[in-house]
N, C-alpha and C. Protein backbone atom coordinates (compact mmCIF):
# COMPACT_ATOMS: atom_id res chain seq x y z
N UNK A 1 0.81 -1.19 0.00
CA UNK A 1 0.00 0.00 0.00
C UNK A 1 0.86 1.27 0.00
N UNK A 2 2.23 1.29 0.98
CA UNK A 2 2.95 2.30 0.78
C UNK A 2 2.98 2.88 -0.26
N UNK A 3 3.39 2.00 -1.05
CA UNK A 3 4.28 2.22 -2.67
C UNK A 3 3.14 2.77 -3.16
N UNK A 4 1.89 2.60 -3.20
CA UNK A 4 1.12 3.02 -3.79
C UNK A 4 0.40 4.64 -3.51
N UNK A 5 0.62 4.48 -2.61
CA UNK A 5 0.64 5.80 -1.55
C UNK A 5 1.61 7.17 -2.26
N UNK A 6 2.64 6.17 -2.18
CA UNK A 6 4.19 7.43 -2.57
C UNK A 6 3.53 7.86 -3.94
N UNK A 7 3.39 6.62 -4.54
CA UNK A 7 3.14 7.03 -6.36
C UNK A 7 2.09 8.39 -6.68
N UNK A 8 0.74 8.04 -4.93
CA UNK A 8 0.17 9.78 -5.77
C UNK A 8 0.06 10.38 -5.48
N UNK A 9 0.95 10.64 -4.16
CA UNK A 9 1.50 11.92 -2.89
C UNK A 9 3.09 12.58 -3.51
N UNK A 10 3.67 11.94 -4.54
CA UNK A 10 4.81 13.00 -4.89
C UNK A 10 4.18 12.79 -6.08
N UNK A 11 5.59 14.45 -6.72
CA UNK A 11 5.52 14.61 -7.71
C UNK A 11 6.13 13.87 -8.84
N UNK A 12 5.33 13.31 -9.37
CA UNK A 12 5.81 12.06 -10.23
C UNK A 12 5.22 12.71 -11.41
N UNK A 13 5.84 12.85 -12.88
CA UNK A 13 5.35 12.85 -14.05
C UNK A 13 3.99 11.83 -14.18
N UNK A 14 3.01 11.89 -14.93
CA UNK A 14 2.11 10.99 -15.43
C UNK A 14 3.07 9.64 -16.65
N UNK A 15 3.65 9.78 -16.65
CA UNK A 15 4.35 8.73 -17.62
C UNK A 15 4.96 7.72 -16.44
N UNK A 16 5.40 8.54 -15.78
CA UNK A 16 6.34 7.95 -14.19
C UNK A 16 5.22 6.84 -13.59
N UNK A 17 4.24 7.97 -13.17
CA UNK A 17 3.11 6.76 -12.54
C UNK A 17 2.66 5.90 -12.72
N UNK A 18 2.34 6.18 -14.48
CA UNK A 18 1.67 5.09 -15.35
C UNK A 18 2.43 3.41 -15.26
N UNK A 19 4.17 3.93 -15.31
CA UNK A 19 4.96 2.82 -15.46
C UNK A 19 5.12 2.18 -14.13
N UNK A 20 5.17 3.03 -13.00
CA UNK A 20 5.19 1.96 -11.56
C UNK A 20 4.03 1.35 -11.61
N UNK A 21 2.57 2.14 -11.97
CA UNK A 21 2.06 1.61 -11.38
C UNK A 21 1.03 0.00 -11.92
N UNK A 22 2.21 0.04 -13.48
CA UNK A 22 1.99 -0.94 -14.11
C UNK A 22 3.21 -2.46 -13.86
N UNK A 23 3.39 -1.83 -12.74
CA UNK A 23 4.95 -2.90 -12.21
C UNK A 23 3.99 -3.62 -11.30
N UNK A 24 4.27 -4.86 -11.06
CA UNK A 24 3.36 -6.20 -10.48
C UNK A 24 4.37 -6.37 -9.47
N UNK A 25 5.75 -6.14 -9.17
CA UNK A 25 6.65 -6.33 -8.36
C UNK A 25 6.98 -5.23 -7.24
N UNK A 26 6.36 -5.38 -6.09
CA UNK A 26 7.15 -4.04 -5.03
C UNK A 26 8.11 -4.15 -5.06
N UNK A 27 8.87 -4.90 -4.51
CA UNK A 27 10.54 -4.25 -4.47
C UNK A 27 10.75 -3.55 -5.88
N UNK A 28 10.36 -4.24 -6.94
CA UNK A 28 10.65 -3.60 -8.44
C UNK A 28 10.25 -1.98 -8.34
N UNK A 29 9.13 -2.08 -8.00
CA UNK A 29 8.29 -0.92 -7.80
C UNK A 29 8.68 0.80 -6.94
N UNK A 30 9.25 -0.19 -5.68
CA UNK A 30 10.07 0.31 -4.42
C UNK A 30 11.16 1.24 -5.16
N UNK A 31 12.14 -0.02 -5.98
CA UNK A 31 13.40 0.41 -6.70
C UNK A 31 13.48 1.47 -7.42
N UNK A 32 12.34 1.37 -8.47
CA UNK A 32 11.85 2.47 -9.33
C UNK A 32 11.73 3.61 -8.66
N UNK A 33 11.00 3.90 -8.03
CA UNK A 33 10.19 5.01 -7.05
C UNK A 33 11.47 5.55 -6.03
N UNK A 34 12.45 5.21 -5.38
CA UNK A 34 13.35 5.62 -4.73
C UNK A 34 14.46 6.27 -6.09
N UNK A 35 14.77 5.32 -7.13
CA UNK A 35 15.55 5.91 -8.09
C UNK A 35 14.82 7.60 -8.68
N UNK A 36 13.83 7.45 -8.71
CA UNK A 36 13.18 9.35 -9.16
C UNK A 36 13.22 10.30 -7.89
N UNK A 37 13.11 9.55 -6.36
CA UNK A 37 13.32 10.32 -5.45
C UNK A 37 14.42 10.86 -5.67
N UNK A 38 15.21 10.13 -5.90
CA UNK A 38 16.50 10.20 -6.08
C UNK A 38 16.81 11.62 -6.95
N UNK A 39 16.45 11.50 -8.02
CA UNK A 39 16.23 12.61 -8.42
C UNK A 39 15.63 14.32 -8.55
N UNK A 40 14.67 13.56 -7.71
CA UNK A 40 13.44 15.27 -7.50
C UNK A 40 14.50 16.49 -7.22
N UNK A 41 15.51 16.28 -6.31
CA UNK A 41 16.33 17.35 -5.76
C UNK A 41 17.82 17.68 -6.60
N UNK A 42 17.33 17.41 -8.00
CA UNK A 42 18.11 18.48 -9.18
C UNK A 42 16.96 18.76 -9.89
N UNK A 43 15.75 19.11 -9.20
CA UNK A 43 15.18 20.07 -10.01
C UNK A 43 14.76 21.12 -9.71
N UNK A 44 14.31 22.25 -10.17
CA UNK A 44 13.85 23.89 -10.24
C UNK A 44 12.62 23.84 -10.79
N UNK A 45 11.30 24.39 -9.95
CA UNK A 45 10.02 24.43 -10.71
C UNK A 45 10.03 26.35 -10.94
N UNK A 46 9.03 25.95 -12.23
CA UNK A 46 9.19 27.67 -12.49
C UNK A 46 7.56 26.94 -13.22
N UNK A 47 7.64 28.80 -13.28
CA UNK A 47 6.10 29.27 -14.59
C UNK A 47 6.09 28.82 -15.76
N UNK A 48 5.20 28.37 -15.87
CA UNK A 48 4.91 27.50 -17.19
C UNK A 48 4.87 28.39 -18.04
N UNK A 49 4.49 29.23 -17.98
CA UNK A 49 3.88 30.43 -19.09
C UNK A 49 5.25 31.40 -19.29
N UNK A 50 6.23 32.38 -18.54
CA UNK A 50 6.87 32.75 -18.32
C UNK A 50 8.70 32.23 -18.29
N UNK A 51 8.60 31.05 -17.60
CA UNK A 51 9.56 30.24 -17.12
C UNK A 51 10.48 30.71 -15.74
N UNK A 52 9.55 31.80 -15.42
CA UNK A 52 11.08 32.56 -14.09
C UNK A 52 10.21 31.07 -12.80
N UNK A 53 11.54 30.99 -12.19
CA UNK A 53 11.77 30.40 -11.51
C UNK A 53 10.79 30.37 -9.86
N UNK A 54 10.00 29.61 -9.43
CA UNK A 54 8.92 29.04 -8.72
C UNK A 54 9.65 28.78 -7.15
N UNK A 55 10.39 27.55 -7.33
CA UNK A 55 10.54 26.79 -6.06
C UNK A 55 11.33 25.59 -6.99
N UNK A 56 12.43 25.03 -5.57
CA UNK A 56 13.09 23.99 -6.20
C UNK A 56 12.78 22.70 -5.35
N UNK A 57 13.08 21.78 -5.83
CA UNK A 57 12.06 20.56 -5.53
C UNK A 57 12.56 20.05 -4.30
N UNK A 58 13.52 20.75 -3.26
CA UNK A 58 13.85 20.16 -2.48
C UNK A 58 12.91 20.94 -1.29
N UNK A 59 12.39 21.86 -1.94
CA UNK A 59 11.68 23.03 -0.81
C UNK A 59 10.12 21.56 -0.75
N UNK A 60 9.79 21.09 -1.66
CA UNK A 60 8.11 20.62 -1.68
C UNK A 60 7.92 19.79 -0.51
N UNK A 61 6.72 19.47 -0.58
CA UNK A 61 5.90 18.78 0.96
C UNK A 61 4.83 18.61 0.47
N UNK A 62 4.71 17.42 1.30
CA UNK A 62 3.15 16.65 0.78
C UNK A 62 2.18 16.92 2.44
N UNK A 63 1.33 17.67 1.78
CA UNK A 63 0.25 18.60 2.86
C UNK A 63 -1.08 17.49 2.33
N UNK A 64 -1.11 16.55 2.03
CA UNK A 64 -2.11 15.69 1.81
C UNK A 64 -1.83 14.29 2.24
N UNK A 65 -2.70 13.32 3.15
CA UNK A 65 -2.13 11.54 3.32
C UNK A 65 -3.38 11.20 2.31
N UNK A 66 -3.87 11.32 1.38
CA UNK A 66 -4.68 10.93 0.70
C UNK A 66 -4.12 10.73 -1.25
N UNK A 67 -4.49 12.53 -1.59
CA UNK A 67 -4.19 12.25 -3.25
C UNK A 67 -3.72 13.39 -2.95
N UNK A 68 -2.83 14.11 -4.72
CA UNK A 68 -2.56 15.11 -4.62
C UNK A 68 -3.73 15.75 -5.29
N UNK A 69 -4.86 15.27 -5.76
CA UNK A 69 -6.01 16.04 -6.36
C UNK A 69 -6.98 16.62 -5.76
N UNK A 70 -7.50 17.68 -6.31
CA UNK A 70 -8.58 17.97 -5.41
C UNK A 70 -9.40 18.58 -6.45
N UNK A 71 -10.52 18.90 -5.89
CA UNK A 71 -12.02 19.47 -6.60
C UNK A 71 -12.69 20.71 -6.04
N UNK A 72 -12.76 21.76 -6.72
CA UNK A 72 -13.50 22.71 -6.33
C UNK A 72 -14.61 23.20 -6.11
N UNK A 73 -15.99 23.76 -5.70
CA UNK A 73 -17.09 23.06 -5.73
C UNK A 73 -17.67 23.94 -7.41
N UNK A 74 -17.06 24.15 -7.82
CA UNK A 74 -17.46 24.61 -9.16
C UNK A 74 -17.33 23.36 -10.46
N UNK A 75 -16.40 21.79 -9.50
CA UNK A 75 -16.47 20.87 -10.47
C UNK A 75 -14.89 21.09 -10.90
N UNK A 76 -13.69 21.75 -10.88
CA UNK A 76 -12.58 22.14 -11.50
C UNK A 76 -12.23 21.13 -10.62
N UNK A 77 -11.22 20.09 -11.60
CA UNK A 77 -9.93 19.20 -10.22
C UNK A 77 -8.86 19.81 -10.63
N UNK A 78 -7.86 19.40 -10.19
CA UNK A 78 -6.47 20.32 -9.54
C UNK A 78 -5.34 19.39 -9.26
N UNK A 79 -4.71 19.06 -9.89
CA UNK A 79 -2.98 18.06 -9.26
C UNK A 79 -2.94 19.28 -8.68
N UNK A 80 -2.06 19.19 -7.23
CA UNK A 80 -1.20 20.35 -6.36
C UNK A 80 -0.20 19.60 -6.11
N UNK A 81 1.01 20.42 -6.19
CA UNK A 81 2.12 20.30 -6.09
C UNK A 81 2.21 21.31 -4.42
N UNK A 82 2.70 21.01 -3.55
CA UNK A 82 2.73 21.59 -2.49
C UNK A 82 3.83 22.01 -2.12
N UNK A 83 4.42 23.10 -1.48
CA UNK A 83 5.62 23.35 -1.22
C UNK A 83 5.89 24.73 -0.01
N UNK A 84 6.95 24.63 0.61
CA UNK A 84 6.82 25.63 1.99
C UNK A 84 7.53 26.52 1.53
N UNK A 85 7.62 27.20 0.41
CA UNK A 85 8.86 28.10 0.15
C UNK A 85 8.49 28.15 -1.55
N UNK A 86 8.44 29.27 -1.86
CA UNK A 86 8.05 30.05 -3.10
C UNK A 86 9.17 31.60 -3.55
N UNK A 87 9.28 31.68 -4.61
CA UNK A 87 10.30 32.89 -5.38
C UNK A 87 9.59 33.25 -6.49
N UNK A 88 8.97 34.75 -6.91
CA UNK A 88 8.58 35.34 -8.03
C UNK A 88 6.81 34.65 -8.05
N UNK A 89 6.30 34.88 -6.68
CA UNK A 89 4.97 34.40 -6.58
C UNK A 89 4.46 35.66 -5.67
N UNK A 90 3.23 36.13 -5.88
CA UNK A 90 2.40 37.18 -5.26
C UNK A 90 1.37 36.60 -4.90
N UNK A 91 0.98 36.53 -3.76
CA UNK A 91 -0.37 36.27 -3.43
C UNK A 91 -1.87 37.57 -3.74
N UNK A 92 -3.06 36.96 -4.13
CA UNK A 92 -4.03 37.83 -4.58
C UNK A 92 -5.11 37.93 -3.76
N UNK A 93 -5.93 39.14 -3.13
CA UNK A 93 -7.36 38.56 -2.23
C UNK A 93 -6.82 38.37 -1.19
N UNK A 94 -8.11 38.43 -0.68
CA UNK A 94 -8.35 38.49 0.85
C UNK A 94 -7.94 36.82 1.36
N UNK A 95 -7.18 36.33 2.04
CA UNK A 95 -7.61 34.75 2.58
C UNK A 95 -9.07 34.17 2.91
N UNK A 96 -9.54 33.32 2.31
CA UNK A 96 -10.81 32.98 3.27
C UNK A 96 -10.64 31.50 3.40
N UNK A 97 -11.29 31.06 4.61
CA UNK A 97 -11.82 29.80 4.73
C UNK A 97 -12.32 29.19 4.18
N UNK A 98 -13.22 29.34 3.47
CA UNK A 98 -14.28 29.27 3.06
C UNK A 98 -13.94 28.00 1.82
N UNK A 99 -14.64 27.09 1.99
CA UNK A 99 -14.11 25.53 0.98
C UNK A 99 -12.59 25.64 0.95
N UNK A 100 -11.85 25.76 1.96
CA UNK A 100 -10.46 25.49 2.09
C UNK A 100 -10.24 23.28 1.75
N UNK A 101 -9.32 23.13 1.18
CA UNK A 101 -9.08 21.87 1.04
C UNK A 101 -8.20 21.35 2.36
N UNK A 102 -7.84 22.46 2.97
CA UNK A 102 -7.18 21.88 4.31
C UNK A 102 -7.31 22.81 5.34
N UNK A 103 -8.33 21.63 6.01
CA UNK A 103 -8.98 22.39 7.28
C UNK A 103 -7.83 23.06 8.20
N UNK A 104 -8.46 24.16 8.89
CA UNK A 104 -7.49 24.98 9.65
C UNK A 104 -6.41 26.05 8.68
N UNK A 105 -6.67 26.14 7.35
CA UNK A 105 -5.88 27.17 6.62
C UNK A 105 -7.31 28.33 5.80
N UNK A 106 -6.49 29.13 5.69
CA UNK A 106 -7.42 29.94 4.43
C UNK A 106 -6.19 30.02 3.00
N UNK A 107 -7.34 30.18 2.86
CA UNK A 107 -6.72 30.44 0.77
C UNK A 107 -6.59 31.92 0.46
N UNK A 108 -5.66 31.77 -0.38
CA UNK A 108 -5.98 33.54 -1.45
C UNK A 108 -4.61 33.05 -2.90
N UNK A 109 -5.55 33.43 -3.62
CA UNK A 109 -4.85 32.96 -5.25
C UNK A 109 -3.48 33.72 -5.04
N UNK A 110 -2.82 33.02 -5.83
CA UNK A 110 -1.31 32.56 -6.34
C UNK A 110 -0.79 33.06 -7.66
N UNK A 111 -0.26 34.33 -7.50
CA UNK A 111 -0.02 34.94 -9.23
C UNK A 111 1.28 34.53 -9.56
N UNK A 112 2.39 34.63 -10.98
CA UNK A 112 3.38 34.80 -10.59
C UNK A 112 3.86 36.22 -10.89
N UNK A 113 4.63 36.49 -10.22
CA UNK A 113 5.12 37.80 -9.88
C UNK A 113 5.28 38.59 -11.30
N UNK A 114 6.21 38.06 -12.24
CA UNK A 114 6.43 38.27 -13.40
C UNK A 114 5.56 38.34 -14.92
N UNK A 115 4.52 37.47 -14.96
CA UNK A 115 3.88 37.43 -15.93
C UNK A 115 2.80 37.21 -15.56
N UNK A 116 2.08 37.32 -14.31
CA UNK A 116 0.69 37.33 -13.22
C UNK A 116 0.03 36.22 -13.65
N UNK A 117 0.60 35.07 -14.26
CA UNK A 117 -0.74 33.87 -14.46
C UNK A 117 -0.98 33.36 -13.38
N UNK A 118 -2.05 32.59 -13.49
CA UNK A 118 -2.33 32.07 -12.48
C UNK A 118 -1.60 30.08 -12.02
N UNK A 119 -1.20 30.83 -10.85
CA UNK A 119 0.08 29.78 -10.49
C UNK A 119 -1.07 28.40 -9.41
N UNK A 120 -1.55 28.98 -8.09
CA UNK A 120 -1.98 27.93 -7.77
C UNK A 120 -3.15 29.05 -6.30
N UNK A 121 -2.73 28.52 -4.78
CA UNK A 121 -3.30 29.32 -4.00
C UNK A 121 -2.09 29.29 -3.14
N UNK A 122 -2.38 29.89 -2.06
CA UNK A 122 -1.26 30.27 -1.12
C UNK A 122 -2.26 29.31 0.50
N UNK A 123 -1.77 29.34 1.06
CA UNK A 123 -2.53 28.76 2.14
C UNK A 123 -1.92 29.09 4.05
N UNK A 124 -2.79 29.99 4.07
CA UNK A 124 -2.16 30.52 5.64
C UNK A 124 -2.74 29.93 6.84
N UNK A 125 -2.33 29.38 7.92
CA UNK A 125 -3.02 28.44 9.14
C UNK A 125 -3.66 29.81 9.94
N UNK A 126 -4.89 29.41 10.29
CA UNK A 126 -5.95 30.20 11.23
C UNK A 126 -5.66 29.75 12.47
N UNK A 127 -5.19 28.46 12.74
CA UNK A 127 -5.17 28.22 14.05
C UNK A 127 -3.33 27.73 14.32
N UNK A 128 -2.99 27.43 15.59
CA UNK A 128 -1.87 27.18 15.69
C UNK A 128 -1.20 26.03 15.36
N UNK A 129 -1.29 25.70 14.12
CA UNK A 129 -0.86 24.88 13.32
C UNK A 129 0.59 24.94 12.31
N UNK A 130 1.14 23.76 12.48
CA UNK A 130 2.60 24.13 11.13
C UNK A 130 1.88 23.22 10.08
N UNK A 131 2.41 23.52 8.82
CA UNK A 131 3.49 24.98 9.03
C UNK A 131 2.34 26.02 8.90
N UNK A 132 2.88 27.21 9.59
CA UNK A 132 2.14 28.57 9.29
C UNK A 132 1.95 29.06 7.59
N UNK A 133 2.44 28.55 6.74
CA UNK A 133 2.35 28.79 5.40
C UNK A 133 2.84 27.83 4.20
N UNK A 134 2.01 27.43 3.74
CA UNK A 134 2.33 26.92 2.82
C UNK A 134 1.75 27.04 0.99
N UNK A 135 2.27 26.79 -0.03
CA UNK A 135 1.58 26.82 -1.19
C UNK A 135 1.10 25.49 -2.01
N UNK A 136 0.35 26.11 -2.55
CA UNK A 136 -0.43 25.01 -3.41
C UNK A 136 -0.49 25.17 -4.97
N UNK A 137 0.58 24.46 -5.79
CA UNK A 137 0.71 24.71 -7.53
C UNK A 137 -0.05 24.54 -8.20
N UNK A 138 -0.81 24.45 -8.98
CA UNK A 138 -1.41 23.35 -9.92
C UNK A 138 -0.40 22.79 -10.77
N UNK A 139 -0.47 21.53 -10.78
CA UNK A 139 0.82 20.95 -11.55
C UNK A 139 0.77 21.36 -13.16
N UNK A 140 -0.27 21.64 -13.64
CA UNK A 140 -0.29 21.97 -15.16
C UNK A 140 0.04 23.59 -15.39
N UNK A 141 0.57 24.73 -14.48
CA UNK A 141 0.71 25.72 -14.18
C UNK A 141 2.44 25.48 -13.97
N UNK A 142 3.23 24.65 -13.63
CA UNK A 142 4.80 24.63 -13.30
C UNK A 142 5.27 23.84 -14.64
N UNK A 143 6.27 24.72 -14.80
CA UNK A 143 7.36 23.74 -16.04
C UNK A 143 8.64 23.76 -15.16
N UNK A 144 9.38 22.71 -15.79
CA UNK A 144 10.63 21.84 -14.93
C UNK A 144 11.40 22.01 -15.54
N UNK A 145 13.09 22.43 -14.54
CA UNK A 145 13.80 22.63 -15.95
C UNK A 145 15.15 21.86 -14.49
N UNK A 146 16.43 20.94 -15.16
CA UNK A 146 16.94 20.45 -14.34
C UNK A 146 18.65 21.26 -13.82
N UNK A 147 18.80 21.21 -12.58
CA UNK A 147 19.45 22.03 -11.98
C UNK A 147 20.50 21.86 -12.71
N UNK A 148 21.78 22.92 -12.69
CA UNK A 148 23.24 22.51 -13.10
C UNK A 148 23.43 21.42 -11.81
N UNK A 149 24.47 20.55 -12.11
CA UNK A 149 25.32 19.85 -11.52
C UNK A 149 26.35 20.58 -10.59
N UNK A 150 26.32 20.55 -9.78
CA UNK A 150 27.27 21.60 -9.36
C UNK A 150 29.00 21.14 -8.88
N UNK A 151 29.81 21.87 -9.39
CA UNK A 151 30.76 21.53 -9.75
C UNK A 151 32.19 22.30 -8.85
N UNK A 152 32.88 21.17 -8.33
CA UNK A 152 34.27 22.24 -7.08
C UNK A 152 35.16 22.26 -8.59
N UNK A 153 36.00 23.79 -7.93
CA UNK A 153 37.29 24.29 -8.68
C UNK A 153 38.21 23.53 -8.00
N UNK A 154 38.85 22.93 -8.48
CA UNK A 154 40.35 22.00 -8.09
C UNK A 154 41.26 23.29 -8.23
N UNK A 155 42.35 23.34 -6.82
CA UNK A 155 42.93 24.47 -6.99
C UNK A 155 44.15 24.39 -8.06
């Protein structure tokens, strides 16, 4: 159940998921899924629309034990990409409670700073809860681009 768990609480490409979750073998499965962990932290999320730079994948957090989807009551679903730490993002509006997807926060939309699309919501705790702030992407709103390698000068 873990494994199955991980597959739709991180950020996994849809090609990624498709292929674990067409693997009949956990450990196989396990293997797979630790090898992309492995990876998440050489990457940089930015604006899809724009490309300036979002949050890097070592900042994200999974603010859900369920899915990363959610539904609005207007019928809109939503992949969220979650993360405690944001760059070239403005928050819009007042916060409200009001159909919050996670009880004990309020919402207020998510611009990006640079080219004002719309990025995701922002999410602030009403009560004394951590974290005190966190954001919420829509995954079809972030494009990925992979970190340099970073490299020592030999003297």
């Amino acid at each position: 159940m873990f494994s199955y768990w991980l597959i739709s609480a991180m950020p996994f490409k849809s090609k990624q998921r498709f292929e674990m979750l067409r693997e009949d073998s956990l450990v196989v499965r396990l293997i797979y899924q630790l090898k992309h962990l492995r990876e998440l932290n050489k990457f940089e999320y930015t604006c899809r629309r724009c490309g300036g730079e979002l949050v890097s994948s070592n900042h994200l957090v999974s603010m859900s034990s369920d899915s990363p989807f959610f539904v609005n009551p207007h019928g809109n679903a939503f992949e969220l990409v979650t993360s405690y730490n944001v760059k070239n993002a403005v928050s819009r509006g007042d916060p409200t409670e009001k159909d919050s997807w996670f009880p004990g926060y309020a919402w207020s939309f998510l611009q990006c700073y640079i080219c004002d699309s719309f990025l995701g919501w922002k999410f602030t705790a009403v009560r004394d809860i951590t974290p005190r702030v966190f954001y919420g992407f829509q995954r079809r709103a972030l494009g990925v681009f992979r970190k340099a390698e970073s490299t020592e000068e030999n003297g």
